[in-house]
PDB file of N, CA and C in Angstrom:
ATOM      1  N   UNK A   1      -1.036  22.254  -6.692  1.00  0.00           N
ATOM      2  CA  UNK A   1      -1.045  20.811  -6.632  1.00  0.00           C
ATOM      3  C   UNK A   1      -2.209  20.304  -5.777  1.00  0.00           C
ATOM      4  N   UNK A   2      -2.628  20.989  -4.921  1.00  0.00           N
ATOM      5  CA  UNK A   2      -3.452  20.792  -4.051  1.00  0.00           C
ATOM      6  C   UNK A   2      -4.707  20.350  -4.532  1.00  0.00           C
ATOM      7  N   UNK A   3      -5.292  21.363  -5.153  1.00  0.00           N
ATOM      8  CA  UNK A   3      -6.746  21.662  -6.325  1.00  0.00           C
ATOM      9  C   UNK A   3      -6.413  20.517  -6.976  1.00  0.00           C
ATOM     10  N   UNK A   4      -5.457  19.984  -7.537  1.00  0.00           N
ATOM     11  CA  UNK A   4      -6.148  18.499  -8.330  1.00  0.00           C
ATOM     12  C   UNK A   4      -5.943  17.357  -7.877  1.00  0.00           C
ATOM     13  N   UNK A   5      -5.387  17.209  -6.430  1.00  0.00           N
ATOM     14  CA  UNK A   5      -5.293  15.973  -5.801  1.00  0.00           C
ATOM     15  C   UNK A   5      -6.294  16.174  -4.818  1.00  0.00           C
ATOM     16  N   UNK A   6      -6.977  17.133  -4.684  1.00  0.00           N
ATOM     17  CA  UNK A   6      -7.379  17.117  -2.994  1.00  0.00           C
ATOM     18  C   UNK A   6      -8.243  16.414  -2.399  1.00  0.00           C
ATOM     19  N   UNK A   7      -9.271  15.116  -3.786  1.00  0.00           N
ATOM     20  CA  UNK A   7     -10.274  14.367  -3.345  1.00  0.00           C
ATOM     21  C   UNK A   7      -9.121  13.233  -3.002  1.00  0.00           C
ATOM     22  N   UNK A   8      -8.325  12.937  -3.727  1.00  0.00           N
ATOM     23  CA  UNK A   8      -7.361  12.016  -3.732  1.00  0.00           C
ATOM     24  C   UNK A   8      -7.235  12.402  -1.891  1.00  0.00           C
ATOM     25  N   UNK A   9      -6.240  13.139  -1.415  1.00  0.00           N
ATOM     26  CA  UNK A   9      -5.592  13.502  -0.017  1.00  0.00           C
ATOM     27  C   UNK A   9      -6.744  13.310   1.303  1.00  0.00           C
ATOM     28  N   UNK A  10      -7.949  13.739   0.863  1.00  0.00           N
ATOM     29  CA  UNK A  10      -9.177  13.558   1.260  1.00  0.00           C
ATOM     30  C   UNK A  10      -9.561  12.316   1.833  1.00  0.00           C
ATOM     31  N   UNK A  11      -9.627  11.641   0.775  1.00  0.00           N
ATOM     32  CA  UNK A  11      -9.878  10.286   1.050  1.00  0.00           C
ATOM     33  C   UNK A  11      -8.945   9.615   2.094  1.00  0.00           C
ATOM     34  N   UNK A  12      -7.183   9.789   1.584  1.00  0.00           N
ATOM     35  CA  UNK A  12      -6.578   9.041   2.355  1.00  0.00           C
ATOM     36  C   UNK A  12      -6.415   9.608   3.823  1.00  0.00           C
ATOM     37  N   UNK A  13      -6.739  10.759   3.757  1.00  0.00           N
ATOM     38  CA  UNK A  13      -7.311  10.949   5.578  1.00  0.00           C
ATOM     39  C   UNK A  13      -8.374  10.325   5.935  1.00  0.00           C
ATOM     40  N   UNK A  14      -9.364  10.618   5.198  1.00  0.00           N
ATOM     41  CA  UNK A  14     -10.500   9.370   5.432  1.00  0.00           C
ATOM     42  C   UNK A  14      -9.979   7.989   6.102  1.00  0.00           C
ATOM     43  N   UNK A  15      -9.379   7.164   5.344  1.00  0.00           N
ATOM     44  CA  UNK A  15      -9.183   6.321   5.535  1.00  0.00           C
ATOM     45  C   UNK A  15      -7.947   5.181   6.737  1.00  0.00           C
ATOM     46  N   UNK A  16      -7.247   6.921   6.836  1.00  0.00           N
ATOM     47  CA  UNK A  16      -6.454   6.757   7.463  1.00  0.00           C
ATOM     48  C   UNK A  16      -6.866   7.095   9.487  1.00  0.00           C
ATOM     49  N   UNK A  17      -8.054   7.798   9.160  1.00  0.00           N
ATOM     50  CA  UNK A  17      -8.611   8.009  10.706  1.00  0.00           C
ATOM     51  C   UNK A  17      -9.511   6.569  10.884  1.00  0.00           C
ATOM     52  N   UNK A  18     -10.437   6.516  10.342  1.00  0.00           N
ATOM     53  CA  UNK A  18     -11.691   5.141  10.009  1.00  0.00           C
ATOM     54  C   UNK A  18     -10.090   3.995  10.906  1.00  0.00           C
ATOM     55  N   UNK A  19      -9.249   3.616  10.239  1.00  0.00           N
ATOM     56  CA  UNK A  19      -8.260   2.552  10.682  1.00  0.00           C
ATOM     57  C   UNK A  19      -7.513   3.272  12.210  1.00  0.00           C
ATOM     58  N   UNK A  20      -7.534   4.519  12.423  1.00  0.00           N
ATOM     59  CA  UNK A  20      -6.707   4.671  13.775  1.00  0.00           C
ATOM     60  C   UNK A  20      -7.665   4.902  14.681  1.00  0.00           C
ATOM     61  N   UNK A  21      -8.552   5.077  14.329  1.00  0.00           N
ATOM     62  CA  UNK A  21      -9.851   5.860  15.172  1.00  0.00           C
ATOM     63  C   UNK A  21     -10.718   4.818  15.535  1.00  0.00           C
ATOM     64  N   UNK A  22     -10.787   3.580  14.588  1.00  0.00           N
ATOM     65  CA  UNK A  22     -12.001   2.139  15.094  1.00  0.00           C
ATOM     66  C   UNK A  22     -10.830   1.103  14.515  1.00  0.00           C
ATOM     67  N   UNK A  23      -9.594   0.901  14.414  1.00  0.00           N
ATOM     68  CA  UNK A  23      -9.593  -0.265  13.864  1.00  0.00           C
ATOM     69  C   UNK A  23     -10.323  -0.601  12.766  1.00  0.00           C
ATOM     70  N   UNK A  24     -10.939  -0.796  12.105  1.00  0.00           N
ATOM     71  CA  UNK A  24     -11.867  -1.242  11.237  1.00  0.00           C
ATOM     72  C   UNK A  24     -11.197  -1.222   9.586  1.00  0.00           C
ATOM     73  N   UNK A  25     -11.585  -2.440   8.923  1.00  0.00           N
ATOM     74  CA  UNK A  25     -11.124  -2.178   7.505  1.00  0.00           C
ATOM     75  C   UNK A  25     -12.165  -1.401   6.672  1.00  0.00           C
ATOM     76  N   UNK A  26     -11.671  -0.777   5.767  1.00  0.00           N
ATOM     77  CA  UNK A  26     -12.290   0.140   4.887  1.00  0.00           C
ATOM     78  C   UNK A  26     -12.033  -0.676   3.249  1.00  0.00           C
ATOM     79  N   UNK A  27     -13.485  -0.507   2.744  1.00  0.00           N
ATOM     80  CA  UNK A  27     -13.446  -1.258   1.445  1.00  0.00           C
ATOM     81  C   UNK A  27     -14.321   0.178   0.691  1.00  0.00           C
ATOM     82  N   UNK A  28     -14.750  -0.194  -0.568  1.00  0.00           N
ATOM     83  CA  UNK A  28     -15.739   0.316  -1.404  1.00  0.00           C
ATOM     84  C   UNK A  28     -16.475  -0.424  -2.151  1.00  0.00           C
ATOM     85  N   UNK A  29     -17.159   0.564  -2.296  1.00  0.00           N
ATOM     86  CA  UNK A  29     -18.699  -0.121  -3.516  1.00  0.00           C
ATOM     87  C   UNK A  29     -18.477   1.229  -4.984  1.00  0.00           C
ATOM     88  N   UNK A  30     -18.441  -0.216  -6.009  1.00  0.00           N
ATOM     89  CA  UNK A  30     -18.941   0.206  -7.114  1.00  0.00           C
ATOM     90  C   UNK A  30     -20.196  -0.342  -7.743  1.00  0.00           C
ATOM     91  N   UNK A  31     -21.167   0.482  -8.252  1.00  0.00           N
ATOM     92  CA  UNK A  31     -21.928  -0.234  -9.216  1.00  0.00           C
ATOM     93  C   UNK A  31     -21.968  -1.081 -10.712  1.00  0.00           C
ATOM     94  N   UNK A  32     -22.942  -1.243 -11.272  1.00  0.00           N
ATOM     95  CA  UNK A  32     -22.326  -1.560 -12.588  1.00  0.00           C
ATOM     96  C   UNK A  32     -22.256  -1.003 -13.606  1.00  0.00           C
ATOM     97  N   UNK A  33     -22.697  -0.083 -12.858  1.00  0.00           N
ATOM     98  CA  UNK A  33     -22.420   1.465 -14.167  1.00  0.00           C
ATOM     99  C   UNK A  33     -20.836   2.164 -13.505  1.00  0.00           C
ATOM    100  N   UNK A  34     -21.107   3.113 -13.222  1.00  0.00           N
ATOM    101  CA  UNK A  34     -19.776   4.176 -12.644  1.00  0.00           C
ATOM    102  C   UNK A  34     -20.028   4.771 -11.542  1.00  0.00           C
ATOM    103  N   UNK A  35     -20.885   4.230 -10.919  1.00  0.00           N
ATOM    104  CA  UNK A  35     -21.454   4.794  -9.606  1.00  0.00           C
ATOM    105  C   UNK A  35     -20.208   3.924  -8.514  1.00  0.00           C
ATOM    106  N   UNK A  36     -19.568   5.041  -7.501  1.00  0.00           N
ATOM    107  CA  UNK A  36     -18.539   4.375  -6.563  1.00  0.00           C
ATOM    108  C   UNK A  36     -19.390   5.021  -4.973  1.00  0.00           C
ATOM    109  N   UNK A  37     -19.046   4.553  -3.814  1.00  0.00           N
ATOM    110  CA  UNK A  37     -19.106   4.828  -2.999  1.00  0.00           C
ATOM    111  C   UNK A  37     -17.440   4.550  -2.369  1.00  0.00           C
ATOM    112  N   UNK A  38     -16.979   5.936  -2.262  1.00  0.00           N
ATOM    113  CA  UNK A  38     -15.669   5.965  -1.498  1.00  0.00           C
ATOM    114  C   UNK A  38     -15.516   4.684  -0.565  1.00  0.00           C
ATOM    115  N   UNK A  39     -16.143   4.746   0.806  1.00  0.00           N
ATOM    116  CA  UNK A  39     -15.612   3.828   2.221  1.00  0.00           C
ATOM    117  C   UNK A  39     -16.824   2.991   2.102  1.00  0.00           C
ATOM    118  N   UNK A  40     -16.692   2.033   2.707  1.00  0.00           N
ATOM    119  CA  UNK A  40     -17.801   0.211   3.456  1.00  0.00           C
ATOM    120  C   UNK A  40     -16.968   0.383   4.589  1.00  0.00           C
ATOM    121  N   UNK A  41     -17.509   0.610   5.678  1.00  0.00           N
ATOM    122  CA  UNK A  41     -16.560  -0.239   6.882  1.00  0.00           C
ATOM    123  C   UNK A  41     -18.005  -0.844   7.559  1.00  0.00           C
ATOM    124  N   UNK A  42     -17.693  -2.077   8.665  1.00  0.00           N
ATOM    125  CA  UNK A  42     -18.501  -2.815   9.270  1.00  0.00           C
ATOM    126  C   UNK A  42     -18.031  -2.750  10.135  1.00  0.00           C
ATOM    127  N   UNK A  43     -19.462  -1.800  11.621  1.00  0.00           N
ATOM    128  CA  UNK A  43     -19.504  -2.132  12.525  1.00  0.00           C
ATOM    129  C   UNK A  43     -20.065  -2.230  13.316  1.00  0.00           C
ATOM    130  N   UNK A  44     -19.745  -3.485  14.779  1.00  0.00           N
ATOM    131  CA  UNK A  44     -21.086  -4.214  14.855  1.00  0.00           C
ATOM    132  C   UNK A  44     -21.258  -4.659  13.671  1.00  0.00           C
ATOM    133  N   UNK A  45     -22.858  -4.811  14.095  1.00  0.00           N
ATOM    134  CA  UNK A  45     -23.165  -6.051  12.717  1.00  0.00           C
ATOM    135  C   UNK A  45     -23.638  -4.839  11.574  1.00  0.00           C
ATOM    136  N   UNK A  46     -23.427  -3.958  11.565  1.00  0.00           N
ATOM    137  CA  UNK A  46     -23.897  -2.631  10.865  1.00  0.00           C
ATOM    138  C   UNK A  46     -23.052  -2.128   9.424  1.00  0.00           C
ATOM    139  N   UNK A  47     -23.167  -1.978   8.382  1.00  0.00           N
ATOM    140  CA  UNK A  47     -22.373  -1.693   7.262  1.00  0.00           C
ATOM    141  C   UNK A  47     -22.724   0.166   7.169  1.00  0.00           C
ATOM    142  N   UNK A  48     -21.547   0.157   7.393  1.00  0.00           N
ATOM    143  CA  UNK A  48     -21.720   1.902   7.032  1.00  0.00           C
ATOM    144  C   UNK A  48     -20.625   2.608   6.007  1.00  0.00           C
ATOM    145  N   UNK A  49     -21.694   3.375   5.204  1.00  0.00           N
ATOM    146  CA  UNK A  49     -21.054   3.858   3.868  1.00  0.00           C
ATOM    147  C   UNK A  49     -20.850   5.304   4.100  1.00  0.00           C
ATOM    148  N   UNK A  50     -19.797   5.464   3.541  1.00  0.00           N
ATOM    149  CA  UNK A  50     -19.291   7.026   3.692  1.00  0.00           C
ATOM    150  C   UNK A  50     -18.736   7.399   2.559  1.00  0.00           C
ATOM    151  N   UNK A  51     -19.145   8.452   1.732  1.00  0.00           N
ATOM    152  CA  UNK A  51     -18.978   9.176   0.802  1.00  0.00           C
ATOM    153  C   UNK A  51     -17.949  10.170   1.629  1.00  0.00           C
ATOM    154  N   UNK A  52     -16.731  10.884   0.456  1.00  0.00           N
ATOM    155  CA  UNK A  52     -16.150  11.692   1.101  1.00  0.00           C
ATOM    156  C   UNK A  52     -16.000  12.828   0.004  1.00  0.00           C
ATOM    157  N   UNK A  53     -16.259  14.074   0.388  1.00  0.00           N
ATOM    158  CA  UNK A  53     -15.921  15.589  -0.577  1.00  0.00           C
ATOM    159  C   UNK A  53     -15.285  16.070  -0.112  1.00  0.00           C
ATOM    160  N   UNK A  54     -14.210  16.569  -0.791  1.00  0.00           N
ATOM    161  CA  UNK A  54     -13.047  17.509  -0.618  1.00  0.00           C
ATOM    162  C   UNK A  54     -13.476  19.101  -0.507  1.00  0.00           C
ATOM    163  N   UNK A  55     -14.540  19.310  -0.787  1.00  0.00           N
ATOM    164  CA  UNK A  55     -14.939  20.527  -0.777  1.00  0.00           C
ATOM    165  C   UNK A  55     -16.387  20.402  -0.255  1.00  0.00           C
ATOM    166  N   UNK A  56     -17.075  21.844  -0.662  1.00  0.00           N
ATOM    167  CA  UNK A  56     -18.281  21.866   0.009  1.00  0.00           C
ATOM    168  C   UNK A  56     -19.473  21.543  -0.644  1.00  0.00           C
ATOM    169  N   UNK A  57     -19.747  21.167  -2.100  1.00  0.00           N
ATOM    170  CA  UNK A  57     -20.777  21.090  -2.718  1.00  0.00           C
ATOM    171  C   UNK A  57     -20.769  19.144  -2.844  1.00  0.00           C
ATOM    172  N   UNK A  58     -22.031  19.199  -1.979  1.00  0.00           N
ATOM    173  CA  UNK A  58     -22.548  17.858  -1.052  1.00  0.00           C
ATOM    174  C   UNK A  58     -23.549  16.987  -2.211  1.00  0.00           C
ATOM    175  N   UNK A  59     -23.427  17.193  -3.149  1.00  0.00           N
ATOM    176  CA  UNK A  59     -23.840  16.575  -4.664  1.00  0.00           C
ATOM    177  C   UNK A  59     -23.172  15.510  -4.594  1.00  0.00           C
ATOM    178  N   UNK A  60     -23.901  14.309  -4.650  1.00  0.00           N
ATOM    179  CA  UNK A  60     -23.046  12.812  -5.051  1.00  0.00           C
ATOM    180  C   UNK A  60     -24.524  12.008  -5.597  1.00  0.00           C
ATOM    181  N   UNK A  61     -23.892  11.876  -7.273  1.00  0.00           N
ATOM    182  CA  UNK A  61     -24.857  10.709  -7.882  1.00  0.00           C
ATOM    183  C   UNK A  61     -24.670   9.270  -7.183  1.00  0.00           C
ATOM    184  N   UNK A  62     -23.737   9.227  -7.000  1.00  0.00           N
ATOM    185  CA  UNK A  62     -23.155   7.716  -6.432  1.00  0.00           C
ATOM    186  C   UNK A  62     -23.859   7.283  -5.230  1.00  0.00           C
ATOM    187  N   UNK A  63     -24.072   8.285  -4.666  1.00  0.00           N
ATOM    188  CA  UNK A  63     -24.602   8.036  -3.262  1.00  0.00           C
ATOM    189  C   UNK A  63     -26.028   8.175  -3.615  1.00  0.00           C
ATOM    190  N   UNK A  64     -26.614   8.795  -4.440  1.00  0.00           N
ATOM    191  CA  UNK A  64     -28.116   8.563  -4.425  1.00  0.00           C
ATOM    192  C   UNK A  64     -28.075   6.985  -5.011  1.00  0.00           C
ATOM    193  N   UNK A  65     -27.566   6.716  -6.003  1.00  0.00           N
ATOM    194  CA  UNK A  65     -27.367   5.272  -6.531  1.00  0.00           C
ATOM    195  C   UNK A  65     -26.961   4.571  -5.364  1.00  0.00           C
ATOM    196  N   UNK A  66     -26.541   4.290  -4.693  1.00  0.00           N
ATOM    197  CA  UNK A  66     -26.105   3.405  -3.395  1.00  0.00           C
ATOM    198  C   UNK A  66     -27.564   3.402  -2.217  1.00  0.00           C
ATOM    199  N   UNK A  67     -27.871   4.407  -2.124  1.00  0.00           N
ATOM    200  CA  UNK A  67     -29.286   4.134  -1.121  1.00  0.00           C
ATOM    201  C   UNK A  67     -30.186   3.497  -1.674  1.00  0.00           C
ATOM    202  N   UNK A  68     -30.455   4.337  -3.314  1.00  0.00           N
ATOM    203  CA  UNK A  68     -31.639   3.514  -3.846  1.00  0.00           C
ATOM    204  C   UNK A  68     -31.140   1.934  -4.150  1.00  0.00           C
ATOM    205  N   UNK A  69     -30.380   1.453  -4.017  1.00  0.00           N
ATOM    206  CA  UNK A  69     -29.850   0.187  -4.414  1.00  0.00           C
ATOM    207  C   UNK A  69     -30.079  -0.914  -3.347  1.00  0.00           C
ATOM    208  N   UNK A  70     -29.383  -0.050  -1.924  1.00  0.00           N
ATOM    209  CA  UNK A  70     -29.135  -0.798  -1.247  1.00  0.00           C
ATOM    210  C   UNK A  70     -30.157  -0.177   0.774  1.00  0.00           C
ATOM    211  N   UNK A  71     -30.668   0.779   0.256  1.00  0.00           N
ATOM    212  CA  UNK A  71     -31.518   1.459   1.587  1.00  0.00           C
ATOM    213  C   UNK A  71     -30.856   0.866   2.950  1.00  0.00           C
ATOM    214  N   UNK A  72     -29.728   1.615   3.049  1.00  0.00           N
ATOM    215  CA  UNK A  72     -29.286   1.893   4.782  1.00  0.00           C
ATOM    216  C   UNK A  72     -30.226   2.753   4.922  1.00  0.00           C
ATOM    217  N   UNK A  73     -29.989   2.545   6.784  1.00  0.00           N
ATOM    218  CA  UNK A  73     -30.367   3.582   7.568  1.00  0.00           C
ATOM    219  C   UNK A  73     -30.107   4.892   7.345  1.00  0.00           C
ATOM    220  N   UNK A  74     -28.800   4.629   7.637  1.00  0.00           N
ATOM    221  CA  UNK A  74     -27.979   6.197   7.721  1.00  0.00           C
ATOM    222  C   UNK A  74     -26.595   5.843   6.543  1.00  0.00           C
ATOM    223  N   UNK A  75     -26.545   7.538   5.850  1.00  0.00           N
ATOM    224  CA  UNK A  75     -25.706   7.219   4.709  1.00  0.00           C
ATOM    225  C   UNK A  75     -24.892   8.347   5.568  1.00  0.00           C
ATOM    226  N   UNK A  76     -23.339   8.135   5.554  1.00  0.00           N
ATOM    227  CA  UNK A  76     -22.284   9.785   6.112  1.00  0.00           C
ATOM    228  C   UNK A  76     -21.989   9.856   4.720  1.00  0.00           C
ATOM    229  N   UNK A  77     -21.358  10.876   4.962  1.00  0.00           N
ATOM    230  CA  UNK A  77     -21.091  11.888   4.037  1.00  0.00           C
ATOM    231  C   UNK A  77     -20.069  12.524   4.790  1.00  0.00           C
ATOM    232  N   UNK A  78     -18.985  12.496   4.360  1.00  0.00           N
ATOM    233  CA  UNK A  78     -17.305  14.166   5.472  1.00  0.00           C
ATOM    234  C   UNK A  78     -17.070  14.645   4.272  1.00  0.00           C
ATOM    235  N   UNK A  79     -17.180  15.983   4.998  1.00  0.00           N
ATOM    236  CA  UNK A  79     -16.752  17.068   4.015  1.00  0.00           C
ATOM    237  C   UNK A  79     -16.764  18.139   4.522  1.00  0.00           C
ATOM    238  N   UNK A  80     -16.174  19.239   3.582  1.00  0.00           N
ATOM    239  CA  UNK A  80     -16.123  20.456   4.745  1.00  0.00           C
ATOM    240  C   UNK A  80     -16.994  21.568   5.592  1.00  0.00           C
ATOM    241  N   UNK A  81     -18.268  20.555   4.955  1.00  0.00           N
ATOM    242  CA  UNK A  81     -19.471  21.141   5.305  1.00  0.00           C
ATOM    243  C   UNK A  81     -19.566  20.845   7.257  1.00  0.00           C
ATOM    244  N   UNK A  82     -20.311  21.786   7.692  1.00  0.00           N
ATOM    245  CA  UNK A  82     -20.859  21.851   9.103  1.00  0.00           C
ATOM    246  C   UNK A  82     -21.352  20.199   9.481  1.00  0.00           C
ATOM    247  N   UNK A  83     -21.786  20.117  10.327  1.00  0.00           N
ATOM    248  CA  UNK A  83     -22.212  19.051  11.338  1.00  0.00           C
ATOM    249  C   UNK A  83     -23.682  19.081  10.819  1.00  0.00           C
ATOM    250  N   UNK A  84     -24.510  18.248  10.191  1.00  0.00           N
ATOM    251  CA  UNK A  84     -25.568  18.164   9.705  1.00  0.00           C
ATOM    252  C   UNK A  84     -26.268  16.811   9.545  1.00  0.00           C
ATOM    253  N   UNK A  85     -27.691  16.840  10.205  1.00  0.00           N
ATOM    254  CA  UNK A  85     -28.558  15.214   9.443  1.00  0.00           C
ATOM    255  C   UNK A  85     -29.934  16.190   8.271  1.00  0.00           C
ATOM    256  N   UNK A  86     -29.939  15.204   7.831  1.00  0.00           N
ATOM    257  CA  UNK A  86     -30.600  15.577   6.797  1.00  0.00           C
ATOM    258  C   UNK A  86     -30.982  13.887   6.387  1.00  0.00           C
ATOM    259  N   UNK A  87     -32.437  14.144   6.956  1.00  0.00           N
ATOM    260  CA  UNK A  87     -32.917  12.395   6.568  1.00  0.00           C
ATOM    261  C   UNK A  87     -32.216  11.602   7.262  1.00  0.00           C
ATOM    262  N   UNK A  88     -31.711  10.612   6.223  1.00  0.00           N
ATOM    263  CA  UNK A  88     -30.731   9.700   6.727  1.00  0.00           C
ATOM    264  C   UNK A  88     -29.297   9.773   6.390  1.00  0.00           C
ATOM    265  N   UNK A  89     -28.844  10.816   5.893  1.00  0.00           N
ATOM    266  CA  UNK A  89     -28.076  11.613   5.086  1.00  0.00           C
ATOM    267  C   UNK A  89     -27.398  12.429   6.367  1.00  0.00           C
ATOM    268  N   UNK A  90     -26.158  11.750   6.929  1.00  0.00           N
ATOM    269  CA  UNK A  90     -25.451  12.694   7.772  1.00  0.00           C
ATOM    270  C   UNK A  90     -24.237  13.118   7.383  1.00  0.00           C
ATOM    271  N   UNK A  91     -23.905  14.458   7.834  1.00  0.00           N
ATOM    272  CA  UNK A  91     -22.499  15.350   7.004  1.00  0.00           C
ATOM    273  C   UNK A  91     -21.670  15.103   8.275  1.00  0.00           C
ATOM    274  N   UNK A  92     -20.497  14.840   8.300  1.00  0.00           N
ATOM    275  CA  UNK A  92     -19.645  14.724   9.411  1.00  0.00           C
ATOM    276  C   UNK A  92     -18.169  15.716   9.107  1.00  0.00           C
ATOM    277  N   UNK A  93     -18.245  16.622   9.293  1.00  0.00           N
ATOM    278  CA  UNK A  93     -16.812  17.397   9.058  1.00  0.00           C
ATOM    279  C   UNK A  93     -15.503  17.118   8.740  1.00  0.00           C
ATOM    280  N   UNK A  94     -14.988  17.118   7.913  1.00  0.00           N
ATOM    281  CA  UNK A  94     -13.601  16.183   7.866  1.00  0.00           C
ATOM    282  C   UNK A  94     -12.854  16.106   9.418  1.00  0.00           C
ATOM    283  N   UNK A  95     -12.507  17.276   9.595  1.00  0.00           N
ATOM    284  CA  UNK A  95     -12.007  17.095  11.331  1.00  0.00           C
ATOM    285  C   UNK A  95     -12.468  16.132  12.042  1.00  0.00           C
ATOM    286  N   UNK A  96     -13.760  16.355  11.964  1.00  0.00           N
ATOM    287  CA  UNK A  96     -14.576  16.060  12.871  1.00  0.00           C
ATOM    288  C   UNK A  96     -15.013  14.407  13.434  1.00  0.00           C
ATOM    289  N   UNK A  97     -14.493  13.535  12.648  1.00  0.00           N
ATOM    290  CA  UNK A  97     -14.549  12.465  11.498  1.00  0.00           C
ATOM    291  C   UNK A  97     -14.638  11.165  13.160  1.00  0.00           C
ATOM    292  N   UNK A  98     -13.729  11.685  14.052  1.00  0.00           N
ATOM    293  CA  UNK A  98     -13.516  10.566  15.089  1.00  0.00           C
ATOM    294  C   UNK A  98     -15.119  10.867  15.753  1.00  0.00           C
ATOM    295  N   UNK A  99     -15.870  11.234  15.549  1.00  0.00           N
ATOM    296  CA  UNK A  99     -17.483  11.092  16.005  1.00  0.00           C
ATOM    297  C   UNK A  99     -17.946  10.024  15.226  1.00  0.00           C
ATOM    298  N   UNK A 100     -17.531   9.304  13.425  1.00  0.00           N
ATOM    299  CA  UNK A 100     -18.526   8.829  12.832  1.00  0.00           C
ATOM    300  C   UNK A 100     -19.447   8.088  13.391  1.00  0.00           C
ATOM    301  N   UNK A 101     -18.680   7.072  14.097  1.00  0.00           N
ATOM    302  CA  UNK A 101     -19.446   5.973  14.781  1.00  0.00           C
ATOM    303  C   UNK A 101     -20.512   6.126  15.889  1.00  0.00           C
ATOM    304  N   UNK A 102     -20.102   7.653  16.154  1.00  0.00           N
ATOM    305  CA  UNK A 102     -21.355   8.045  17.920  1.00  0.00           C
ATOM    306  C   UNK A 102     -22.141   8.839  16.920  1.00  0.00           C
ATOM    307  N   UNK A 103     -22.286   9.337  15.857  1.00  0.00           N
ATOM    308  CA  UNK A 103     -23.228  10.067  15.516  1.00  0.00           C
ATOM    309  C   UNK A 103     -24.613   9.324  15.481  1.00  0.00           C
ATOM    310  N   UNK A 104     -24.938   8.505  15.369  1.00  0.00           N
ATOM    311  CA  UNK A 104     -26.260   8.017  15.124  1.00  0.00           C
ATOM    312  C   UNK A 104     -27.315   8.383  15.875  1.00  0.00           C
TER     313      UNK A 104
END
């Protein structure tokens, strides 16, 4: 059961730390094609987007569609990948997740 919910379960930890961890509401972005970006939260005056993978392969069309669209600074990314920047492209560990906001 796990294997086919687990972006599903993923997320709602996502979303469920983002609200205990900053207060903050969590929205999303879709494009007008099929491009989604999981989380929007705002903070400070700052909009930060977070893509979330349930696993380790850090591939997201959506998220290349969301920078080129909209060029933040910094795009996160949680997943079960290590602690990583890459550009503006930061990986935040699912655990790891109550850093999002100090990573910058």
């Amino acid at each position: 059961m796990f294997d086919e919910y687990k972006g599903a379960f993923a997320e709602n930890y996502v979303v469920q730390q983002l609200i205990s961890s900053f207060n903050v509401r969590a929205y999303y972005w879709r494009s007008e094609g099929n491009a989604e970006v999981d989380f929007l939260t705002e903070y400070g005056n700052k909009i930060i987007p977070l893509e979330v993978k349930s696993g380790i392969n850090p591939r997201s069309k959506s998220m290349k569609v969301y920078i080129d669209k909209n060029n933040p600074d910094i795009f996160y990314r949680s997943s079960l990948l290590n602690l990583k920047k890459d550009g503006r492209i930061i990986n935040i560990p699912l655990y790891a997740l109550s850093i999002l906001l100090y990573s910058e």
